[in-house]
Protein backbone atom coordinates (compact mmCIF):
# COMPACT_ATOMS: atom_id res chain seq x y z
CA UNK A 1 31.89 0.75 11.74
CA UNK A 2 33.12 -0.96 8.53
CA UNK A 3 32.15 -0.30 5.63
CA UNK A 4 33.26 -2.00 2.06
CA UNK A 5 32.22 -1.44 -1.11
CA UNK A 6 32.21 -4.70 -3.02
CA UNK A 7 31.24 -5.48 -6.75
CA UNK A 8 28.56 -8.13 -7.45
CA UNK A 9 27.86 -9.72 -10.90
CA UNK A 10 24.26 -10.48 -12.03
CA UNK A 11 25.64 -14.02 -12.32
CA UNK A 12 26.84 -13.76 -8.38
CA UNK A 13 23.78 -12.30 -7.56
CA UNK A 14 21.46 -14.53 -8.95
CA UNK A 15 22.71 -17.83 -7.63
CA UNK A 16 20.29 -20.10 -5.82
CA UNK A 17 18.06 -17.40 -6.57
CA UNK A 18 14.45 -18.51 -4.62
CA UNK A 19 11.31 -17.16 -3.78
CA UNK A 20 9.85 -18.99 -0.90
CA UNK A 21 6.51 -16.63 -0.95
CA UNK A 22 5.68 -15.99 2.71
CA UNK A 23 8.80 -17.03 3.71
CA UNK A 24 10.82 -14.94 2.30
CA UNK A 25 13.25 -14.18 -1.01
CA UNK A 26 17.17 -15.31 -1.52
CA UNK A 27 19.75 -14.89 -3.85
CA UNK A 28 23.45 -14.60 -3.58
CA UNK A 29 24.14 -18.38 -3.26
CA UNK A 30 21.57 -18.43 -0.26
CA UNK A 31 23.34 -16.28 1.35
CA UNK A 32 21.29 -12.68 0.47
CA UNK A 33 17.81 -12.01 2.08
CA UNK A 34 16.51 -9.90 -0.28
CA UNK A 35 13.02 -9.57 1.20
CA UNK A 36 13.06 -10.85 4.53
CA UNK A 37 10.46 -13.37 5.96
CA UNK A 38 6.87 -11.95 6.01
CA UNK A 39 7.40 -8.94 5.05
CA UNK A 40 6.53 -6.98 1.84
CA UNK A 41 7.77 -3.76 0.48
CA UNK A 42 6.31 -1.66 -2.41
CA UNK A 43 6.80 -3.71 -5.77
CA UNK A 44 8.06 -1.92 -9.10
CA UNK A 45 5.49 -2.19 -12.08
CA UNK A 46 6.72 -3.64 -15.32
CA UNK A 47 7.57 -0.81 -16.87
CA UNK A 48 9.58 0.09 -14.03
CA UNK A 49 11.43 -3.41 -14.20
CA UNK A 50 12.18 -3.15 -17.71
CA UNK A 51 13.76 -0.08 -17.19
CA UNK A 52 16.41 -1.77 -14.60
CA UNK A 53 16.71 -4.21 -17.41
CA UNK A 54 17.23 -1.93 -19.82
CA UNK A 55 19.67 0.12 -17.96
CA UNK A 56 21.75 -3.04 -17.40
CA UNK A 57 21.84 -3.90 -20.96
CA UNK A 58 22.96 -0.65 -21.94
CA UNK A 59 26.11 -0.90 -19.87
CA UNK A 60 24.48 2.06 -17.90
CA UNK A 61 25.01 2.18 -13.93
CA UNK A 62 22.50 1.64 -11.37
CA UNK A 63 22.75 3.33 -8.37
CA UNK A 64 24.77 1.92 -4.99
CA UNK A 65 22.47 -0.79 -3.07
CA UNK A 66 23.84 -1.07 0.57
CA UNK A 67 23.50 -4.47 2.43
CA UNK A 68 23.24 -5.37 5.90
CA UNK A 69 26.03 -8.19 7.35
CA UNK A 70 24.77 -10.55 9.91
CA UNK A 71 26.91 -12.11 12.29
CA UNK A 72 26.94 -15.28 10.60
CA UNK A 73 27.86 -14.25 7.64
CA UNK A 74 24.45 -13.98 5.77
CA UNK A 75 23.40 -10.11 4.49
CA UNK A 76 20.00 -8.17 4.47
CA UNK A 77 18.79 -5.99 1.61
CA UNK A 78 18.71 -2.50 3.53
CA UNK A 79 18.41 -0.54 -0.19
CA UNK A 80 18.31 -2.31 -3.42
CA UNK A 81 15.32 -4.69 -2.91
CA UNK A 82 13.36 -3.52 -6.13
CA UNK A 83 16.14 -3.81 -8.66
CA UNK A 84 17.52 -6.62 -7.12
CA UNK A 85 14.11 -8.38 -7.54
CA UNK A 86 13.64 -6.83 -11.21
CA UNK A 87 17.13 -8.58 -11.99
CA UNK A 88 16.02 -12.13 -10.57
CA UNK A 89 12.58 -11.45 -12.03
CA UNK A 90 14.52 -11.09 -15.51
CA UNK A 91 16.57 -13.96 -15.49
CA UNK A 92 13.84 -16.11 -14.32
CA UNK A 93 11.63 -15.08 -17.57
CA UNK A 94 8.62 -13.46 -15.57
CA UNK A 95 8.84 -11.01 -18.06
CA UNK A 96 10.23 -9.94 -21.62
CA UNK A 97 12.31 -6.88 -22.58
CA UNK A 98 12.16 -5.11 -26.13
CA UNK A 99 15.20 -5.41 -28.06
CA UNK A 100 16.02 -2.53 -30.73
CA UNK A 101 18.12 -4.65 -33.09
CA UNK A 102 15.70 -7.52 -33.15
CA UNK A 103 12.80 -5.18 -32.82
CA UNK A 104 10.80 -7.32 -30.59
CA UNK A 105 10.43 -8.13 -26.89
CA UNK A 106 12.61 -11.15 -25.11
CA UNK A 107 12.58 -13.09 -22.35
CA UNK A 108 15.61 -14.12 -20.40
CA UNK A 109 16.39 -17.43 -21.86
CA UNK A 110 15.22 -16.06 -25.66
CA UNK A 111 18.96 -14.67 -25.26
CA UNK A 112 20.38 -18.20 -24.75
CA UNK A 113 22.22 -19.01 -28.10
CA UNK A 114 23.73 -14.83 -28.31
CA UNK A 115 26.30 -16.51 -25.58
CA UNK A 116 28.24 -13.40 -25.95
CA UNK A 117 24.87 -10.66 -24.90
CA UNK A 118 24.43 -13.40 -22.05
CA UNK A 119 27.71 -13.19 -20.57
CA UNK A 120 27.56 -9.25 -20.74
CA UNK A 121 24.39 -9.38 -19.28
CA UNK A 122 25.80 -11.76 -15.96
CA UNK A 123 28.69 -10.46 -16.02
CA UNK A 124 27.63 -7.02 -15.18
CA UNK A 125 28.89 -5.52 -12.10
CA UNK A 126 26.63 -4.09 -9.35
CA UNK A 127 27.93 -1.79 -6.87
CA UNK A 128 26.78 -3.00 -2.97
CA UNK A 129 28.16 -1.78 0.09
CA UNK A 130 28.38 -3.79 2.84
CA UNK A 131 27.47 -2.29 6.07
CA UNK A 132 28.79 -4.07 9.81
CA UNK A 133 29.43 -2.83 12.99
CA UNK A 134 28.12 -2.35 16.48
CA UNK A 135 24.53 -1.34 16.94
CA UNK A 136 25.06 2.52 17.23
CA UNK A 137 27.79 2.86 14.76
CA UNK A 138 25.09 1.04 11.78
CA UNK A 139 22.09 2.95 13.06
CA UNK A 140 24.44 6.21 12.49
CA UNK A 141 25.22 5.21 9.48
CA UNK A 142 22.08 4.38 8.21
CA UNK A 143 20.81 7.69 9.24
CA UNK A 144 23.22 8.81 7.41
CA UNK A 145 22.53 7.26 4.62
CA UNK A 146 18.79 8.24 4.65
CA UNK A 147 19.70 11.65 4.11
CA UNK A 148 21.29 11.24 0.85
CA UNK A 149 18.19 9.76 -0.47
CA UNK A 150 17.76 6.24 0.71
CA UNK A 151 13.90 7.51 2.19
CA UNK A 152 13.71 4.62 4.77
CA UNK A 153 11.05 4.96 7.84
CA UNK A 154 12.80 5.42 10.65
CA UNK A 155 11.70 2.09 12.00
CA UNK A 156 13.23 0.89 8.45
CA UNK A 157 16.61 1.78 9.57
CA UNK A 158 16.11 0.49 13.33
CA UNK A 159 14.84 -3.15 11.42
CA UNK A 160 18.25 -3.10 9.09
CA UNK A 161 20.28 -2.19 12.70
CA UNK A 162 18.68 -4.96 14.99
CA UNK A 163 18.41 -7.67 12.81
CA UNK A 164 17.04 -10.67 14.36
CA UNK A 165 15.13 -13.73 14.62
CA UNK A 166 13.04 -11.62 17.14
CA UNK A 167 12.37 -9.24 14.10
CA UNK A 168 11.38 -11.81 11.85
CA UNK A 169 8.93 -13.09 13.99
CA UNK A 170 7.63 -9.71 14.59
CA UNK A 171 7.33 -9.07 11.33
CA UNK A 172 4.63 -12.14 10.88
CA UNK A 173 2.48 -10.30 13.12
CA UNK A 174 3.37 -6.59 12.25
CA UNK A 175 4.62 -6.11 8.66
CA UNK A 176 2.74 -6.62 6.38
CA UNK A 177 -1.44 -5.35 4.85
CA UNK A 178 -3.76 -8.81 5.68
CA UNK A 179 -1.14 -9.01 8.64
CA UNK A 180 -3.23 -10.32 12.15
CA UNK A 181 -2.29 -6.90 13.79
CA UNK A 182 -3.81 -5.12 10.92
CA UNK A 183 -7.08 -7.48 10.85
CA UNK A 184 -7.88 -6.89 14.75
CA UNK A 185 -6.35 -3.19 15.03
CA UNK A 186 -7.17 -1.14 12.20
CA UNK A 187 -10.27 0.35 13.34
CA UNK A 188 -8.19 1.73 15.89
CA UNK A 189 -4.43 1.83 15.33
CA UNK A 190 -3.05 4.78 13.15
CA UNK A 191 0.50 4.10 12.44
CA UNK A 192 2.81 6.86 10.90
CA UNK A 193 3.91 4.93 7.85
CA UNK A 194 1.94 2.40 5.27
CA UNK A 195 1.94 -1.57 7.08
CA UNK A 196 3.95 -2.34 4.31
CA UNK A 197 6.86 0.31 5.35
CA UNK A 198 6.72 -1.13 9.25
CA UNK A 199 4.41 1.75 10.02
CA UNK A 200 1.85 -0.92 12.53
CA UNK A 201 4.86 -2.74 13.61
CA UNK A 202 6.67 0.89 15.06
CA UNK A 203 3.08 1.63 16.55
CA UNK A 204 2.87 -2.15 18.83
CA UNK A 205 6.34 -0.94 20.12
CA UNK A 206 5.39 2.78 21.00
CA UNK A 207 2.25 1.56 22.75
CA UNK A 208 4.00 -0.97 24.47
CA UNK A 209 6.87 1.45 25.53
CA UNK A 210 4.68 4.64 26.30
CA UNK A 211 4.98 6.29 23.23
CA UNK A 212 9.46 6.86 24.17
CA UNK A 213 10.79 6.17 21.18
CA UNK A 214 14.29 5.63 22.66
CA UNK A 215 12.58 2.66 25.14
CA UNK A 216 11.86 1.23 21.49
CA UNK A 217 14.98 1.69 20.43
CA UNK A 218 16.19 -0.02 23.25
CA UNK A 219 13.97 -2.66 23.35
CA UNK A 220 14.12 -4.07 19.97
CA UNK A 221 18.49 -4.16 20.85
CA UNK A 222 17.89 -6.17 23.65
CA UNK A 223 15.92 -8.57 21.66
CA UNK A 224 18.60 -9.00 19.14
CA UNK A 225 21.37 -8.91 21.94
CA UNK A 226 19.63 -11.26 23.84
CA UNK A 227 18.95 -13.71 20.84
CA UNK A 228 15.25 -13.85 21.96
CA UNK A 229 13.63 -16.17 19.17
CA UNK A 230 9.60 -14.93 19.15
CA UNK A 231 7.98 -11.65 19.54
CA UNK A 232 4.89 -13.07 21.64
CA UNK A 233 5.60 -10.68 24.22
CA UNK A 234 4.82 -7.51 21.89
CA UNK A 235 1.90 -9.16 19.83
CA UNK A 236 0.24 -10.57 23.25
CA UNK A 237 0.44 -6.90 24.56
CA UNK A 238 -1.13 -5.03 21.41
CA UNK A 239 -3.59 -8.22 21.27
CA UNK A 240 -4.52 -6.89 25.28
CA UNK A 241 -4.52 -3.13 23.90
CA UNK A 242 -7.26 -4.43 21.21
CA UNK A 243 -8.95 -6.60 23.72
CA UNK A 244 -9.56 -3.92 26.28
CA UNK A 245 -10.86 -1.23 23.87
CA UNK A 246 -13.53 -3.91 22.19
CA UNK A 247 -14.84 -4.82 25.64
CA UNK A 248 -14.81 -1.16 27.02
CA UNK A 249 -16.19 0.35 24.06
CA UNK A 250 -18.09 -2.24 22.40
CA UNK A 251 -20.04 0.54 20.10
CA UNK A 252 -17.38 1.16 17.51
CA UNK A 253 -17.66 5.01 15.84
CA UNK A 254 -15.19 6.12 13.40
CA UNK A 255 -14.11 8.78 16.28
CA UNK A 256 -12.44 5.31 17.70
CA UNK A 257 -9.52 5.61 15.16
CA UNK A 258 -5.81 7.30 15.86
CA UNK A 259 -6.97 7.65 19.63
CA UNK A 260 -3.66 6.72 21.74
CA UNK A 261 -5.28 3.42 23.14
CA UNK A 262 -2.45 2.36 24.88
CA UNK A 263 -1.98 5.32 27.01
CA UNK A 264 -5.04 4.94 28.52
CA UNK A 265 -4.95 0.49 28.27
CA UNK A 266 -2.21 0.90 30.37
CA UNK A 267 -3.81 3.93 33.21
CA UNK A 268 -7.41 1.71 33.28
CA UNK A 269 -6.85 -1.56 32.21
CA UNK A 270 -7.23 -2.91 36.14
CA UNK A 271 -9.87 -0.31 36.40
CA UNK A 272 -13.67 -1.31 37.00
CA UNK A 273 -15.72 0.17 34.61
CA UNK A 274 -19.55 0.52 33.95
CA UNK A 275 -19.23 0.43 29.96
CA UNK A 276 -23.09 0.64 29.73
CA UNK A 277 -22.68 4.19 31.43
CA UNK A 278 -20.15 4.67 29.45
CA UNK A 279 -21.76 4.33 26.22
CA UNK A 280 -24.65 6.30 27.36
CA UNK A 281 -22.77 8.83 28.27
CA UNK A 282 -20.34 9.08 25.23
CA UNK A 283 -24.02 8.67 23.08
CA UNK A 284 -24.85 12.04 24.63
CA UNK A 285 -21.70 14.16 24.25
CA UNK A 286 -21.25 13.16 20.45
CA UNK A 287 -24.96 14.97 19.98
CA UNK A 288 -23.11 18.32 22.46
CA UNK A 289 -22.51 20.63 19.48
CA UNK A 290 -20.08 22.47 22.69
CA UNK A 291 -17.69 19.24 21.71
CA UNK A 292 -15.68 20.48 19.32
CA UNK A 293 -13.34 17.30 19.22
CA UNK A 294 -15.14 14.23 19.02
CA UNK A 295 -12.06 11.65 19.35
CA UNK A 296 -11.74 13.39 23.02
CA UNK A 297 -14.71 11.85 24.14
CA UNK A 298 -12.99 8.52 24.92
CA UNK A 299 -10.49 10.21 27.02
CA UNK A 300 -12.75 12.78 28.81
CA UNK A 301 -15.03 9.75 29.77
CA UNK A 302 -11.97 8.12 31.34
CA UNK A 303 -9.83 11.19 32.99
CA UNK A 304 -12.76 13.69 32.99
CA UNK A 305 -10.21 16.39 31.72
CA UNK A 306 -12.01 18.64 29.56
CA UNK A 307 -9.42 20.33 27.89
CA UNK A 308 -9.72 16.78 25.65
CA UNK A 309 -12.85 17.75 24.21
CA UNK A 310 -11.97 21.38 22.68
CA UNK A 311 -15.05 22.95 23.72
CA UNK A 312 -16.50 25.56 21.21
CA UNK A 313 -14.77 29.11 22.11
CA UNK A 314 -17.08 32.50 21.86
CA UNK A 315 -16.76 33.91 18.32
CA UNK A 316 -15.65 37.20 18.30
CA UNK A 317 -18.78 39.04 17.27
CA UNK A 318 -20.04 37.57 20.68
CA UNK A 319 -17.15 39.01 22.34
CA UNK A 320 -17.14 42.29 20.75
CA UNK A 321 -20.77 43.04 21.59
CA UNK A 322 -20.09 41.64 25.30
CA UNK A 323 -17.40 44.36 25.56
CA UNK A 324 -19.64 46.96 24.56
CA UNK A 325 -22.03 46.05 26.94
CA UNK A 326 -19.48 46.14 29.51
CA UNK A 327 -17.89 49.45 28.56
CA UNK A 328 -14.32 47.73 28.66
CA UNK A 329 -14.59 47.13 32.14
CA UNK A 330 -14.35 43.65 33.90
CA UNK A 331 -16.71 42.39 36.46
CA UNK A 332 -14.18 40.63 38.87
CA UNK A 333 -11.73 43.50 39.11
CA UNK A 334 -13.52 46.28 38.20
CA UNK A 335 -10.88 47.58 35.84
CA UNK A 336 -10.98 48.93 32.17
CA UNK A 337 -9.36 47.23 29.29
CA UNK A 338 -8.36 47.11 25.86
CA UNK A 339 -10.54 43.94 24.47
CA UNK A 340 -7.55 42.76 22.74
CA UNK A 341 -6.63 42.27 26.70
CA UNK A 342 -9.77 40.38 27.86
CA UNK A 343 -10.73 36.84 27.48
CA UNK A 344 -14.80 35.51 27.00
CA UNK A 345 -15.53 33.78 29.79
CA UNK A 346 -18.72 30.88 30.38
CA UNK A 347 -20.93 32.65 33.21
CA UNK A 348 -22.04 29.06 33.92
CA UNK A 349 -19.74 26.52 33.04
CA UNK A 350 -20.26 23.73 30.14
CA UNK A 351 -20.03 20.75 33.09
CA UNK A 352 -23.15 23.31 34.24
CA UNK A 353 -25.32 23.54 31.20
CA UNK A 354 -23.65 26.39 30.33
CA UNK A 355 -23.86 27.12 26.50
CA UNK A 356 -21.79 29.28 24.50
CA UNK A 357 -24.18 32.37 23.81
CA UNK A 358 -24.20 36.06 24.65
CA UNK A 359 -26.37 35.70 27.27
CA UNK A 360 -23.80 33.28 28.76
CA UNK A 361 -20.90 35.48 27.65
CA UNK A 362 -18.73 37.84 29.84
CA UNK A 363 -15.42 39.42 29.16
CA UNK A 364 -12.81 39.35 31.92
CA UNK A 365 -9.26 40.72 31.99
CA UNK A 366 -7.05 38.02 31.55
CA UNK A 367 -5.38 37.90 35.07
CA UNK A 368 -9.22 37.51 36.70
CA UNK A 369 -9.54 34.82 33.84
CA UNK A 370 -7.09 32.79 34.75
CA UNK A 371 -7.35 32.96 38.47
CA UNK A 372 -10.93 31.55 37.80
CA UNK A 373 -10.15 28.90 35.52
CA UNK A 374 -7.59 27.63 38.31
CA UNK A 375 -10.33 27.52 41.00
């Protein structure tokens, strides 16, 4: 891994200074991509670039920015973006700054004939490291890194590490808040992080990889390994994931939202399904007050597992007045207990009718419990 720390004037930093809008800000003589292609961060308010500005002007330090070299040459903002972009905003005049000797507020080029203050100003030093190496050895570092404060998502640090014109594609679909993944999934996808902080972009890749992180991992290295140019293969597969769950489920409910769609896309996708039996049946277990977990619906419907729906427990001023009526003793095994070691048990199960009431209620020990669960 090699790392350098270089220093880098305002004046260096600001050449051929251009923002392209959606596709993407440079600086550096062309050679910096500040904010990559599609893809925006969180943006400092005014205030908050004035006092970068300020800062600067006062011959103050800013802290260490790090930057990611490509293999041809070209770098990646992995930490820095905002002052970086408060600096170009500066020079470009987008806003004004106050000065205390003139007692007033100035733009950029307002500074123009104090040739002296202007120099200072580009002439100021930044301090950038510049990260390279293998794949492992800049993921490491970046992790690294993190830890002293740099706050990145993880799939923030796996972006700076892999690079690639795959990734910039991938971040038109994934990375950003009117993004096309976010218009079609956001009924239904809950990603970790914000869009904006590659939170719906990490999601596509764990649905598309099982939920394994380290298959993501791998994935997205492959892509940049393998120079692969597009990322149609991920958006056409969370496209399918959104696809399936409109035409299974056609009745949206807010339930419908965070459910790990992808797990059961890829289990049923090839599966025949009656989805007007579905949605009569889902109709009627939302109104089951036994349901204690709503969202399991959609997967009970599919796996019929019940332990997805949560279903209501006995309280325990059911159980303790079952216990009493029982004198301790369990009906299966026809042994006293302690209550603290016996379990309420549905006489008729909730698949039955069964509801969870006293007269529904017994107590058995927990060995007699279990063995009946199992059956």
């Amino acid at each position: 891994m090699k790392i350098e720390l270089h220093q880098i004037s305002i004046r260096e930093l600001v050449e051929r200074y251009k923002d392209n809008d959606e596709e993407g800000i440079v600086g550096y003589g062309g050679r910096l991509d500040i904010r990559p292609k599609y893809q925006r961060n969180f943006v400092y308010d005014r205030e908050q670039e004035k006092a970068v500005i300020a800062t600067i002007r006062k011959g103050f330090p800013l802290n260490v920015m790090y930057w990611v070299k490509r293999e041809d040459g070209t770098f990646e903002v992995l930490d820095g973006q905002q002052r970086i972009l408060s600096i170009c905003h500066y020079v470009n005049n987008v806003f004004a700054v106050y000065d205390e000797r003139l007692n007033g507020e100035f733009t950029f080029d307002n500074y123009a004939d104090d040739i002296e203050e202007t120099e200072k100003f580009l002439g100021y030093e930044l301090m950038v490291y510049f990260c390279e190496g293998s794949y492992t050895e800049k993921l490491q570092w970046f992790r690294t890194i993190n830890i002293a404060g740099l706050k990145l998502t993880e799939q923030e640090l796996l972006n700076a590490n892999y690079a690639s014109e795959w990734l910039t594609d991938a971040k038109r679909y994934f990375s950003k808040r009117d993004c096309v993944a976010t218009k079609i999934g956001s009924k239904y996808a809950k990603p970790r992080y914000d869009t904006n902080r590659q939170g719906m972009l990490e999601l596509a890749l764990l649905w598309m990889h099982d939920g394994n992180y380290k298959g993501l991992e791998s994935y997205m290295r492959n892509m940049a390994a393998q120079k692969v140019t597009n990322a149609k293969e991920l958006w056409n597969y969370f496209q399918s994931v959104i696809d399936w769950i409109e035409a299974t489920f056609p009745h949206y409910r807010r339930e419908m939202y965070g459910i790990n769609w992808s797990e059961l896309y890829n289990k049923y996708k090839d599966t025949l399904l009656d989805t007007d039996a579905l949605e009569r049946e889902i109709t009627t277990l939302m109104g089951d007050d036994e349901i204690t977990n709503k969202k399991g619906i959609y997967y009970y419907v599919l796996t019929r597992d019940e332990r997805n729906l949560n279903l209501r427990a006995f309280p325990d001023s059911i159980k303790r007045a079952v216990y009493e009526r029982q004198h301790g003793i369990c009906p299966i095994c026809g042994k006293e207990y302690d209550i603290t070691e016996m379990e309420g048990d549905h006489i008729t199960p909730w698949s039955e009718g069964g509801k969870t009431d006293m007269d529904n209620c017994q107590m058995l020990c927990r060995n007699c419990n279990r063995r009946k669960s199992n059956k």
